[in-house]
PDB file of N, CA and C in Angstrom:
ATOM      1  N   UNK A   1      -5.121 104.409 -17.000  1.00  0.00           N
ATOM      2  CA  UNK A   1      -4.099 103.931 -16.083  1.00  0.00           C
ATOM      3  C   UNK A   1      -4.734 103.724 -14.709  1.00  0.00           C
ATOM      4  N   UNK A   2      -4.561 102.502 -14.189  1.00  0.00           N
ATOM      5  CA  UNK A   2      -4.856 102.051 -12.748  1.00  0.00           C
ATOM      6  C   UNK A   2      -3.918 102.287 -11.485  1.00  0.00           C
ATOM      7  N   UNK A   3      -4.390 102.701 -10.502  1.00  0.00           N
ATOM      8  CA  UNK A   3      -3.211 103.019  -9.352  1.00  0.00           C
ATOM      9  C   UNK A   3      -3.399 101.671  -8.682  1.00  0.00           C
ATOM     10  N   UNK A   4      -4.244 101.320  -8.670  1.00  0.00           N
ATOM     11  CA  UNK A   4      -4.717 100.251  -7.595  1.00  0.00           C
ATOM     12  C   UNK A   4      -3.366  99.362  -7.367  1.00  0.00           C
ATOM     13  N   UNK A   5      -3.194  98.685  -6.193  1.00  0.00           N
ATOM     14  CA  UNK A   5      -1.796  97.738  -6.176  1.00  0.00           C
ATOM     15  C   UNK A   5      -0.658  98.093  -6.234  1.00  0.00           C
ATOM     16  N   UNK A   6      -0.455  99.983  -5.805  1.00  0.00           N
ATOM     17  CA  UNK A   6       0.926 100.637  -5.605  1.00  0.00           C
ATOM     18  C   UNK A   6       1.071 101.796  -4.619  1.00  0.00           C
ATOM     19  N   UNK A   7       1.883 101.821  -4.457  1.00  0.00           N
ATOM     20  CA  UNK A   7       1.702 103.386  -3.505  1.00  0.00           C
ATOM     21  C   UNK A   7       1.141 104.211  -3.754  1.00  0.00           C
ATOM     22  N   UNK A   8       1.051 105.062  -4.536  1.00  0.00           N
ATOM     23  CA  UNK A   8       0.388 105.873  -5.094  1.00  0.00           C
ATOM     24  C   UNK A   8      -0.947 105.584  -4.487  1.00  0.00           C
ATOM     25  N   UNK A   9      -1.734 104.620  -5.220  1.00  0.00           N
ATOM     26  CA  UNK A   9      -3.370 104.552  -4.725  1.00  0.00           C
ATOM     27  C   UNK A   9      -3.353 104.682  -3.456  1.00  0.00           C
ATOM     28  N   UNK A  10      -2.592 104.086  -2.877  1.00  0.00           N
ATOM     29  CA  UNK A  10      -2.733 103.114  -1.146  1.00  0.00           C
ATOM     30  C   UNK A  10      -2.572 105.548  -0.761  1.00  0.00           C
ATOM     31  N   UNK A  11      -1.837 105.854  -1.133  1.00  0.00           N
ATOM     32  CA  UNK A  11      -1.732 107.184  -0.217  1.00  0.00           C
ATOM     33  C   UNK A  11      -2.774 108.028  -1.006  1.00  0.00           C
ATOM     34  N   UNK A  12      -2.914 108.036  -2.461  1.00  0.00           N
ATOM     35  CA  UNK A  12      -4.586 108.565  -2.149  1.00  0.00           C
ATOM     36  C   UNK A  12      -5.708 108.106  -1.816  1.00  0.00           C
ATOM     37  N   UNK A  13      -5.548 106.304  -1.655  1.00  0.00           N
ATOM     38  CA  UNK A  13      -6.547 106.678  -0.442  1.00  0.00           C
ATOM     39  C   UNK A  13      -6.899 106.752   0.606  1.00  0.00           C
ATOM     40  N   UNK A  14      -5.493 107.286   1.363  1.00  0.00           N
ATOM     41  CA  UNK A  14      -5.310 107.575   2.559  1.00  0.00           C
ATOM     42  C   UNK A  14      -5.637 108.871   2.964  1.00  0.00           C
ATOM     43  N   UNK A  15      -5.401 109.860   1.749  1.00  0.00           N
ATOM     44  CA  UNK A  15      -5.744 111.061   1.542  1.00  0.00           C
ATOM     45  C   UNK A  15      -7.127 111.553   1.730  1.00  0.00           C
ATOM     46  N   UNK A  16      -7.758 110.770   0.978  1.00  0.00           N
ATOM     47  CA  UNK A  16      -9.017 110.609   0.428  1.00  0.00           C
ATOM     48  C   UNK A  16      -9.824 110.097   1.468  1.00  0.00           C
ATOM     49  N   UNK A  17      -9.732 109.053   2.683  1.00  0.00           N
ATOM     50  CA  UNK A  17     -10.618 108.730   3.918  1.00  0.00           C
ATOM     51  C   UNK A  17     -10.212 110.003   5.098  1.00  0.00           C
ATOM     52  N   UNK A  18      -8.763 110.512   4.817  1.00  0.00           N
ATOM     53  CA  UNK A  18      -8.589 111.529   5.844  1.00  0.00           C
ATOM     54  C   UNK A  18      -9.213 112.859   5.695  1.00  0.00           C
ATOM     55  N   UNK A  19      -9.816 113.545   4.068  1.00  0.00           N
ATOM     56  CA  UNK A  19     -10.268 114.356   4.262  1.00  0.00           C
ATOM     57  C   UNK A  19     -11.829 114.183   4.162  1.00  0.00           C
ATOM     58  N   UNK A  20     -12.300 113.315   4.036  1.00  0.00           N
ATOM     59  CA  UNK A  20     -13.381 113.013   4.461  1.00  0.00           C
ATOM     60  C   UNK A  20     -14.186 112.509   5.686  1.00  0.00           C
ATOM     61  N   UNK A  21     -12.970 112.594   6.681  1.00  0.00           N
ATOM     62  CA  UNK A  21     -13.175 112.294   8.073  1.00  0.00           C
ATOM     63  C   UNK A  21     -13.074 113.657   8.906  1.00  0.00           C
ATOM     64  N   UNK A  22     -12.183 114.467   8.211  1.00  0.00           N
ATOM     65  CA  UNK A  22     -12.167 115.633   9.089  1.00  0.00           C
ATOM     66  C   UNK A  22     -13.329 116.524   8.431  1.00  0.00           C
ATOM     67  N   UNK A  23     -13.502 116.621   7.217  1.00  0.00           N
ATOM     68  CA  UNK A  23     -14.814 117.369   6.558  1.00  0.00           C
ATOM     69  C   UNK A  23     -15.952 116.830   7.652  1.00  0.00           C
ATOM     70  N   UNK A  24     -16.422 115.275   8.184  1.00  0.00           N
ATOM     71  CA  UNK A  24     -17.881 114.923   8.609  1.00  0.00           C
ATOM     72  C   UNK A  24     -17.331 115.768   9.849  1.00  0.00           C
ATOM     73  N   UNK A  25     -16.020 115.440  10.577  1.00  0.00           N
ATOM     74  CA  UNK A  25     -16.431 116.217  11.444  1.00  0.00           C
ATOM     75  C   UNK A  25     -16.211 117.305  11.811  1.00  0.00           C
ATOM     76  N   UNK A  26     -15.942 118.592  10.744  1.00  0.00           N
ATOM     77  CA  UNK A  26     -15.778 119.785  10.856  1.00  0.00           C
ATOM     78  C   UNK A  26     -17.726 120.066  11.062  1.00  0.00           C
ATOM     79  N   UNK A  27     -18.238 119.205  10.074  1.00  0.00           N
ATOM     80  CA  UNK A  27     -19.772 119.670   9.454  1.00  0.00           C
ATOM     81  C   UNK A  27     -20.634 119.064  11.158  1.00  0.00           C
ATOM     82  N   UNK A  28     -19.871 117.870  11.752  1.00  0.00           N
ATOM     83  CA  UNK A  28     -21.125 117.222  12.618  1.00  0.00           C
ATOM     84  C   UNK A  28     -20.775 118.351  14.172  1.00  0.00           C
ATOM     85  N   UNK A  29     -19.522 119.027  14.153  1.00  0.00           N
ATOM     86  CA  UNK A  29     -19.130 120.172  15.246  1.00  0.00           C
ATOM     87  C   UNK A  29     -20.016 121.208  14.944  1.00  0.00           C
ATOM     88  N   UNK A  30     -20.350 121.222  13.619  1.00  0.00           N
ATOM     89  CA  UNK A  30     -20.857 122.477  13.699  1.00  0.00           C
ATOM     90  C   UNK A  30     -22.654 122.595  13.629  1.00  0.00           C
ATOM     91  N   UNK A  31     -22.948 121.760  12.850  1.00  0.00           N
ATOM     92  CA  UNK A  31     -24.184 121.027  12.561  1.00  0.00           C
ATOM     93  C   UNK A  31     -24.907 119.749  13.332  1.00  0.00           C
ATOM     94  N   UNK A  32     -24.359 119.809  14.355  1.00  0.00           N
ATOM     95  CA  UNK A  32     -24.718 118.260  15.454  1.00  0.00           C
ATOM     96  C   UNK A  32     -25.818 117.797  15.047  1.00  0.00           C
ATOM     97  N   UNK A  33     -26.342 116.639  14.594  1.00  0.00           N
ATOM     98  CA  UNK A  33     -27.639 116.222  14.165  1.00  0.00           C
ATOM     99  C   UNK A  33     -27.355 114.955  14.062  1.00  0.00           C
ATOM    100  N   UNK A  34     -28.357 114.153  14.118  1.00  0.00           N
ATOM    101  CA  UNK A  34     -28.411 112.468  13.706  1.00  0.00           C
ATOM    102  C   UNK A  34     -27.860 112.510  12.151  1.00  0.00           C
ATOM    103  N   UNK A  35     -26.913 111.420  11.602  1.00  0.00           N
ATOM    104  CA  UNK A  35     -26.736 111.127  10.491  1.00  0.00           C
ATOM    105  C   UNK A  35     -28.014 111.030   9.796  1.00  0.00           C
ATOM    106  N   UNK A  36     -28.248 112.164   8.598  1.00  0.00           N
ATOM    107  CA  UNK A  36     -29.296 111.912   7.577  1.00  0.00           C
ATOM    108  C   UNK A  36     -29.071 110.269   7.037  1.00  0.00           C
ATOM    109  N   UNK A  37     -30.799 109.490   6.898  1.00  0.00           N
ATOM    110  CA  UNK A  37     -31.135 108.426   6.759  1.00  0.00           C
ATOM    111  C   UNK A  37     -30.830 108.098   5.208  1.00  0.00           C
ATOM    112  N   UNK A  38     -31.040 109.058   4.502  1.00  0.00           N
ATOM    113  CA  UNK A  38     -29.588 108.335   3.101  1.00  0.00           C
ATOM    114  C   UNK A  38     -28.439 107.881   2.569  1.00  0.00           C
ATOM    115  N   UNK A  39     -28.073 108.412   3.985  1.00  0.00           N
ATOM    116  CA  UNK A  39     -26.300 107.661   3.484  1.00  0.00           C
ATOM    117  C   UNK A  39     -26.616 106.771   4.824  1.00  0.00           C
ATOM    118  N   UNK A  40     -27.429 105.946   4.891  1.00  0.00           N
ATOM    119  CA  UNK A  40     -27.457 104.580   5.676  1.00  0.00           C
ATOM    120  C   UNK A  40     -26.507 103.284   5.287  1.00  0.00           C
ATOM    121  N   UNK A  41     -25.566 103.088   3.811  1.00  0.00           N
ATOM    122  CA  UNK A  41     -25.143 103.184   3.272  1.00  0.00           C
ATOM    123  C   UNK A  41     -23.321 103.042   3.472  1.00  0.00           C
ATOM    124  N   UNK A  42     -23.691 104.281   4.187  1.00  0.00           N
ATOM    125  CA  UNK A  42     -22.056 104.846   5.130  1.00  0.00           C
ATOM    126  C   UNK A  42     -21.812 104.029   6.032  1.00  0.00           C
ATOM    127  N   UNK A  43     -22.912 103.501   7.271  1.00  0.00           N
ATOM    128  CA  UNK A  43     -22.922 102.497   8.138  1.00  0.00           C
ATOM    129  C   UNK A  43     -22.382 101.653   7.954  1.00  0.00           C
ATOM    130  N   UNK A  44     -22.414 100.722   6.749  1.00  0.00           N
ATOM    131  CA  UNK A  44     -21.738  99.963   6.160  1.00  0.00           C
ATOM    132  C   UNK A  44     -20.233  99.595   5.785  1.00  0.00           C
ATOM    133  N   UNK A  45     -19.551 101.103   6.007  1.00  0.00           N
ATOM    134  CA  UNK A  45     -18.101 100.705   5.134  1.00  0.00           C
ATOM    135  C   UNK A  45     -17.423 100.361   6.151  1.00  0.00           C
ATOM    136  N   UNK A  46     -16.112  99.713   6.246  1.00  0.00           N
ATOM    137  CA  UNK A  46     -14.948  99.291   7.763  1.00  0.00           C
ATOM    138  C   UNK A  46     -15.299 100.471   8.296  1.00  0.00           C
ATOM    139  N   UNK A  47     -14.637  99.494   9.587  1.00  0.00           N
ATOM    140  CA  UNK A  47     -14.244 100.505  11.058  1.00  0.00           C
ATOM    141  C   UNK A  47     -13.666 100.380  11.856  1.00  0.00           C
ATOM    142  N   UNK A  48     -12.237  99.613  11.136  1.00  0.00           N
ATOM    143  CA  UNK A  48     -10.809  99.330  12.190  1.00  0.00           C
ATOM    144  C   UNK A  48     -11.711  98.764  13.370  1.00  0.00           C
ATOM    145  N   UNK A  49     -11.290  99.617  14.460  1.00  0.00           N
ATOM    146  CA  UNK A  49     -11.326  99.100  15.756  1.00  0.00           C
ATOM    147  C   UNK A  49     -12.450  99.289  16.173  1.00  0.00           C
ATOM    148  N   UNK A  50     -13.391 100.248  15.353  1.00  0.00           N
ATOM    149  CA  UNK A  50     -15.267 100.258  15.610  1.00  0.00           C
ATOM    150  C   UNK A  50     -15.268  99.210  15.121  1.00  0.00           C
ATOM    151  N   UNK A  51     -14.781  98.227  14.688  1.00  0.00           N
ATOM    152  CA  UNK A  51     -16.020  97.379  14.249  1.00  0.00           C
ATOM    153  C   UNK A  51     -16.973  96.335  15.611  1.00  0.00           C
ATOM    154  N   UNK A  52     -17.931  95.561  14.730  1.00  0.00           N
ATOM    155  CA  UNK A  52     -18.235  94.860  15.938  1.00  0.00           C
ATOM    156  C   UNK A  52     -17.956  93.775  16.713  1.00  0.00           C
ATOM    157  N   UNK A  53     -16.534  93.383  16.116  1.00  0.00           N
ATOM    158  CA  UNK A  53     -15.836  92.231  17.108  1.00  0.00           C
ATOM    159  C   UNK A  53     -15.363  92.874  18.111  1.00  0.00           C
ATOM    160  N   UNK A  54     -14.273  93.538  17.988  1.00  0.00           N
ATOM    161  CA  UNK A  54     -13.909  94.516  18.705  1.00  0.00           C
ATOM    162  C   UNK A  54     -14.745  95.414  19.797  1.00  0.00           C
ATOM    163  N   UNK A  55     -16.117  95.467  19.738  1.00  0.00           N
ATOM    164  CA  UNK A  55     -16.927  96.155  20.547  1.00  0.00           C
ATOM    165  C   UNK A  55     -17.824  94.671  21.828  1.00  0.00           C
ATOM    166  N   UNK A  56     -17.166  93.502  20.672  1.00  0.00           N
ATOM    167  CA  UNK A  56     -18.094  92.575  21.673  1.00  0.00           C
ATOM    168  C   UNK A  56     -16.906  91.941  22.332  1.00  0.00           C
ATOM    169  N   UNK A  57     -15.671  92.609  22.476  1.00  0.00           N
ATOM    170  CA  UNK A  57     -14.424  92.076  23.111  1.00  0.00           C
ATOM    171  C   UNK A  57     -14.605  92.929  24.539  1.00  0.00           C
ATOM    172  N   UNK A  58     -14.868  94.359  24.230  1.00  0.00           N
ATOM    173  CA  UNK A  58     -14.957  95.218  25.438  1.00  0.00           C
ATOM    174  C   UNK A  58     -16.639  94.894  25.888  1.00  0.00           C
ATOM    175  N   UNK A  59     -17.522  94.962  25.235  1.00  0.00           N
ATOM    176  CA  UNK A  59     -18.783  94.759  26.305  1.00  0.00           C
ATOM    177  C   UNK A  59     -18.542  93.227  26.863  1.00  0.00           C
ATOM    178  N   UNK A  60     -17.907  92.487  26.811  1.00  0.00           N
ATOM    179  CA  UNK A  60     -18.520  91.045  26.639  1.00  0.00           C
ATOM    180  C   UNK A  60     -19.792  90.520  27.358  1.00  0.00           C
ATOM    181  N   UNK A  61     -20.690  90.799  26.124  1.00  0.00           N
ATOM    182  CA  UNK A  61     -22.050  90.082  26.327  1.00  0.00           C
ATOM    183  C   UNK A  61     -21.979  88.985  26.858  1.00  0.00           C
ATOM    184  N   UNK A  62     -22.778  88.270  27.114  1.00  0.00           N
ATOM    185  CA  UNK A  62     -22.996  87.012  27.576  1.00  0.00           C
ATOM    186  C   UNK A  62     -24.364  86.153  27.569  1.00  0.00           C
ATOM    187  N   UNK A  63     -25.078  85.269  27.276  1.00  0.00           N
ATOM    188  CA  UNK A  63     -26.472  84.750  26.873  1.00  0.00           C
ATOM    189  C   UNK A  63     -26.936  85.249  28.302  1.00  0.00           C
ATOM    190  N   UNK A  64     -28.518  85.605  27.902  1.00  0.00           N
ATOM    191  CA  UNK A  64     -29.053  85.826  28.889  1.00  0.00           C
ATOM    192  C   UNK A  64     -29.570  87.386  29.573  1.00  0.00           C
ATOM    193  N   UNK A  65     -28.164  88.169  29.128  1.00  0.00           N
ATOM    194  CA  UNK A  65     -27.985  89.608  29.723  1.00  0.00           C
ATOM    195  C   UNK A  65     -29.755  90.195  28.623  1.00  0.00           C
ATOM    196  N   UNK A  66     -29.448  91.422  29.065  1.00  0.00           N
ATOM    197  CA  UNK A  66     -30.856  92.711  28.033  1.00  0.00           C
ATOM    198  C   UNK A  66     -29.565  93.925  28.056  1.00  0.00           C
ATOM    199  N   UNK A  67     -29.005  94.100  27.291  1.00  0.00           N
ATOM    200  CA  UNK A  67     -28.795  95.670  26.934  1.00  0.00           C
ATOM    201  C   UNK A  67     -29.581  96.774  25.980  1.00  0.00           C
ATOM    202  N   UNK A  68     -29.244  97.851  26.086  1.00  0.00           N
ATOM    203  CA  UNK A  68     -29.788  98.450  25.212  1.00  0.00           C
ATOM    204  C   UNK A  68     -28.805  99.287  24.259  1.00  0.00           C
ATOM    205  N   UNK A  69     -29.095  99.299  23.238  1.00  0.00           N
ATOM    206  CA  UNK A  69     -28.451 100.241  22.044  1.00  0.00           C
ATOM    207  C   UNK A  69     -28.772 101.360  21.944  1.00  0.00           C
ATOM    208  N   UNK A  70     -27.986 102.395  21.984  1.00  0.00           N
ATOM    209  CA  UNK A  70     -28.648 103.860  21.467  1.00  0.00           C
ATOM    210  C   UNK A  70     -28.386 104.366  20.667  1.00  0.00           C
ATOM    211  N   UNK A  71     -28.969 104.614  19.559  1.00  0.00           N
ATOM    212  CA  UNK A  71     -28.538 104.907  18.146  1.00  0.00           C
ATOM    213  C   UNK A  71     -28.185 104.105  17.523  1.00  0.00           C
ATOM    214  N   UNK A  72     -28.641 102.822  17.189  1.00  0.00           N
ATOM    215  CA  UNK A  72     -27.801 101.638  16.354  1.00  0.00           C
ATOM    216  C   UNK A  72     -27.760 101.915  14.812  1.00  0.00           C
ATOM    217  N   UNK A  73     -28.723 102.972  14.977  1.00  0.00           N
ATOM    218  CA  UNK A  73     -28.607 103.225  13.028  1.00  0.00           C
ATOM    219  C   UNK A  73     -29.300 102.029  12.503  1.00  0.00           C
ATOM    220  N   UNK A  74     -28.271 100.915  11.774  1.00  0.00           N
ATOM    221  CA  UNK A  74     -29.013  99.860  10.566  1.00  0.00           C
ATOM    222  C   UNK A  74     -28.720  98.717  11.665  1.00  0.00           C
ATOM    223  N   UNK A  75     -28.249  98.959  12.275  1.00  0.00           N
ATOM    224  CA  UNK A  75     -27.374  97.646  13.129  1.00  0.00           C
ATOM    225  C   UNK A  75     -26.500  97.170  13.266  1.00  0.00           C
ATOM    226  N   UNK A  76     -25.302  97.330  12.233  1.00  0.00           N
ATOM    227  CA  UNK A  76     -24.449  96.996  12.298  1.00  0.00           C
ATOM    228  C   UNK A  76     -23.621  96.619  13.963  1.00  0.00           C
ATOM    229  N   UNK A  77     -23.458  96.838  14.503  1.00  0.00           N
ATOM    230  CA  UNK A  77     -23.428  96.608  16.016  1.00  0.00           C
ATOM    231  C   UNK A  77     -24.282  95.987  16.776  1.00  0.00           C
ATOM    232  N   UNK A  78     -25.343  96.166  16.438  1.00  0.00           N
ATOM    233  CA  UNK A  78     -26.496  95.729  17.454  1.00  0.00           C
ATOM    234  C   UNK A  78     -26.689  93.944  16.953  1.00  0.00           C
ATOM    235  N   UNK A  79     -26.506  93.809  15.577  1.00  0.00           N
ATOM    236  CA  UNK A  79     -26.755  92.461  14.914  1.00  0.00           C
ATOM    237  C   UNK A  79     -25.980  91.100  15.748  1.00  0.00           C
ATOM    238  N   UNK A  80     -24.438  91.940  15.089  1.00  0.00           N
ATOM    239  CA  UNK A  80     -23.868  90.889  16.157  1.00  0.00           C
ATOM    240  C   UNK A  80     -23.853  90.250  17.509  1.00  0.00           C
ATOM    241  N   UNK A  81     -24.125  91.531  18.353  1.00  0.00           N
ATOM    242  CA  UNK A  81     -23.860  91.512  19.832  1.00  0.00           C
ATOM    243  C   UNK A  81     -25.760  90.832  20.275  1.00  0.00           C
ATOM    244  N   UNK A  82     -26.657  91.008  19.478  1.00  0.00           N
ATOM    245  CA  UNK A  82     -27.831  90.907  19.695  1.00  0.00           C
ATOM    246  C   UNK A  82     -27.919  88.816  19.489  1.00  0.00           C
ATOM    247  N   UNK A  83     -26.786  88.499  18.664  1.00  0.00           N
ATOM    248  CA  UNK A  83     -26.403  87.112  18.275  1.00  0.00           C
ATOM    249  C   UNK A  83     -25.504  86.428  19.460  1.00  0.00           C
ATOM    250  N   UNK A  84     -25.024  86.973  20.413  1.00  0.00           N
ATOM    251  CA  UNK A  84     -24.521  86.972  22.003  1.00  0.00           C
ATOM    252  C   UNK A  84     -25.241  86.418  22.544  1.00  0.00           C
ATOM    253  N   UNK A  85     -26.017  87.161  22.777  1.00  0.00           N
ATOM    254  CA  UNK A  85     -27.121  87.476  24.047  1.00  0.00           C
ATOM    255  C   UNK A  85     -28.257  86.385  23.797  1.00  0.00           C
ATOM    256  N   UNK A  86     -28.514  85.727  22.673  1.00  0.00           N
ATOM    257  CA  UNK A  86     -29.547  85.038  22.063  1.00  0.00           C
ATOM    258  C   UNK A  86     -28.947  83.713  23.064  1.00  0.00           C
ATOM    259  N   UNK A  87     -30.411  82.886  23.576  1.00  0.00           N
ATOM    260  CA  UNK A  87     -31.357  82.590  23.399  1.00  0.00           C
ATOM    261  C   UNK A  87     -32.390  83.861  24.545  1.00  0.00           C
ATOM    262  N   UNK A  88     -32.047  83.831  25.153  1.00  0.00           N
ATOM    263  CA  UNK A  88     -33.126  84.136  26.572  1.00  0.00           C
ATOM    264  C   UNK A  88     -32.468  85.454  26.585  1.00  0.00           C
ATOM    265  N   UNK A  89     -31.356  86.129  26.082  1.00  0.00           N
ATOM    266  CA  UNK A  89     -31.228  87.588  26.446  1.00  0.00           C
ATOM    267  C   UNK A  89     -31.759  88.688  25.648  1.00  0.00           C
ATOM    268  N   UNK A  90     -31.708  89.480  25.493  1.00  0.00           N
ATOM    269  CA  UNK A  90     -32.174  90.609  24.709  1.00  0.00           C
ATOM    270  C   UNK A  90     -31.550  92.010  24.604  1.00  0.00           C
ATOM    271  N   UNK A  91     -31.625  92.672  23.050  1.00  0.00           N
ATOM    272  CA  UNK A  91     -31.036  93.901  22.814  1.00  0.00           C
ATOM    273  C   UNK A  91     -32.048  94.547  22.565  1.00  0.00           C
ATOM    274  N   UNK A  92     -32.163  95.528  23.059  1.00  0.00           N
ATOM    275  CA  UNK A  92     -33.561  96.897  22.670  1.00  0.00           C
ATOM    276  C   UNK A  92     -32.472  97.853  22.129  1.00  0.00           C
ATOM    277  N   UNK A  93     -33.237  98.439  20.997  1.00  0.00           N
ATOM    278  CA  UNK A  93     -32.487  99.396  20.980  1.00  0.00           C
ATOM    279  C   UNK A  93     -33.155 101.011  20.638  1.00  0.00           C
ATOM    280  N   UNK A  94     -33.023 101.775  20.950  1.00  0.00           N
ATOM    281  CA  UNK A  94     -33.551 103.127  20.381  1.00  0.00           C
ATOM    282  C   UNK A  94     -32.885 104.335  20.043  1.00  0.00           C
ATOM    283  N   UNK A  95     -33.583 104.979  18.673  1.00  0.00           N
ATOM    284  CA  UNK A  95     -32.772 105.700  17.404  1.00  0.00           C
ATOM    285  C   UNK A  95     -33.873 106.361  17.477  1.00  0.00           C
ATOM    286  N   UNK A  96     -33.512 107.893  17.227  1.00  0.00           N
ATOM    287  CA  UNK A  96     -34.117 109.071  16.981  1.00  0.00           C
ATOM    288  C   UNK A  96     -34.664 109.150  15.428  1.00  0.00           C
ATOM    289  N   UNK A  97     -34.117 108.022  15.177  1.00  0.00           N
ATOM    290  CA  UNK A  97     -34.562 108.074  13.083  1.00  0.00           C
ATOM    291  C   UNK A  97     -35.548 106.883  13.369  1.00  0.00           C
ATOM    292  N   UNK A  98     -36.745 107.094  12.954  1.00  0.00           N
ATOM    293  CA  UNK A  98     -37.313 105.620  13.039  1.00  0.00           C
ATOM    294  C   UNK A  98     -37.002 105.238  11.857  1.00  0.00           C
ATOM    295  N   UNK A  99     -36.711 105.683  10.494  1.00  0.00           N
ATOM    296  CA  UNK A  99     -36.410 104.885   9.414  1.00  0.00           C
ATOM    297  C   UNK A  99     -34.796 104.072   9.702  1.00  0.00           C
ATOM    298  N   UNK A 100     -34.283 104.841  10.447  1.00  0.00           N
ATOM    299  CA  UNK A 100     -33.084 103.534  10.787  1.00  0.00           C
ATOM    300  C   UNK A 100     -33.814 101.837  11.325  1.00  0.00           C
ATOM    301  N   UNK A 101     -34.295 102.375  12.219  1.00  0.00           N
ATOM    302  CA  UNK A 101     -35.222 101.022  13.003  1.00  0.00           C
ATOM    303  C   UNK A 101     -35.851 100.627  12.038  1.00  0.00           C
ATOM    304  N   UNK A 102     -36.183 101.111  11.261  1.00  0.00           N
ATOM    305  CA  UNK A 102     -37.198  99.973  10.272  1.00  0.00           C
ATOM    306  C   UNK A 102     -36.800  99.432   9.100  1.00  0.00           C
ATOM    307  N   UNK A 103     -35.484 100.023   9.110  1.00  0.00           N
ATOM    308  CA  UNK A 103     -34.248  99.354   8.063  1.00  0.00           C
ATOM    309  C   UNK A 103     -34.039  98.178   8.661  1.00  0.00           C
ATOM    310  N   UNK A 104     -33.953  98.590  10.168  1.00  0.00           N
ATOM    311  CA  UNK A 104     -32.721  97.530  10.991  1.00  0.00           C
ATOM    312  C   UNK A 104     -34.276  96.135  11.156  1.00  0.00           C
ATOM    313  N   UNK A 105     -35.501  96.706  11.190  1.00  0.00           N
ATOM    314  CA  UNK A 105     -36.211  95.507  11.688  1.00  0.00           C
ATOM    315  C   UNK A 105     -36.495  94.872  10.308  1.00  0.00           C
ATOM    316  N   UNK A 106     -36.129  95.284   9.040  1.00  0.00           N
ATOM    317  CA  UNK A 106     -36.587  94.883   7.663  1.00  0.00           C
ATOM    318  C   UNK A 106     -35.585  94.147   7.191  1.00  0.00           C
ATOM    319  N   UNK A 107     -34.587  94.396   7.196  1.00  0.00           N
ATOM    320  CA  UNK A 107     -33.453  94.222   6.261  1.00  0.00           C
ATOM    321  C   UNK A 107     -31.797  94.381   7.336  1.00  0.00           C
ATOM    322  N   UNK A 108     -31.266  93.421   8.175  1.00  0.00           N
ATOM    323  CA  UNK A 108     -30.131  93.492   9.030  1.00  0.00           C
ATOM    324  C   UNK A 108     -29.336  93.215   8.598  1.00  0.00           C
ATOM    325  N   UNK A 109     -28.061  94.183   8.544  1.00  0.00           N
ATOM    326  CA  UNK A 109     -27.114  94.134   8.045  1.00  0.00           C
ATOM    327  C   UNK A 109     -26.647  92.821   7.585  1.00  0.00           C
ATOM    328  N   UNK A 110     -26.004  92.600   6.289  1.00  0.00           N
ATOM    329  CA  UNK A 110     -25.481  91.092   6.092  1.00  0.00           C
ATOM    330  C   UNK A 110     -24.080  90.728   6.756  1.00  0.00           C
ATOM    331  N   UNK A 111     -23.091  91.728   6.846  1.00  0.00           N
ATOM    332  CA  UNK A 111     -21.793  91.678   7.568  1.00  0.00           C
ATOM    333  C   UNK A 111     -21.574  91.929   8.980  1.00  0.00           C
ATOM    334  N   UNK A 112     -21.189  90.946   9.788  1.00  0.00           N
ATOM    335  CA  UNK A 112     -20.644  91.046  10.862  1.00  0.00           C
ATOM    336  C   UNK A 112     -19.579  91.389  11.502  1.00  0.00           C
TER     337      UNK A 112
END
């Protein structure tokens, strides 16, 4: 039996993103550390109002500018807003994981 396409699913998986949001951050209050570089992965799933339209509504980049990123992880953020700033501007960014950076300089996120 499938829930998918009824209430039921829609509230477990409402259930299901809420206790997994308060679990990361019961564990990241208590354990503060850079996201381990295996669930790079995670970077990936939505983010309502994180996402990166929404982030290039409040910075509004503009061609030309240099910002910098801190912590971009895979890029997801940095991709888009780094697509702003293009031709003559520039995004630097720096991450305490260099395997994030070398995800992000190998392989950039496909979704914007």
């Amino acid at each position: 039996m499938t829930v998918r396409g009824n209430l039921a699913g829609t509230i477990a998986g409402v259930a299901i993103t809420a206790i997994a949001a308060w679990a990361s951050h019961a564990l990241s209050r208590r354990h503060p550390r850079p996201m381990p570089y295996f669930f790079w992965w995670g970077l990936l799933w939505p983010r309502g109002f994180l996402a990166p339209e929404p982030l290039k509504k409040l910075l509004e980049p503009r061609a030309g500018e240099r910002i910098l990123e801190l912590g971009p992880g895979i890029g997801v953020h940095a991709i888009p807003v780094a697509a702003v700033l293009a031709p003559d501007g520039r995004l630097d960014v720096l991450d305490i994981q260099q395997q994030m950076l070398d995800r992000l300089a190998r392989e950039p996120p496909k979704r914007a």
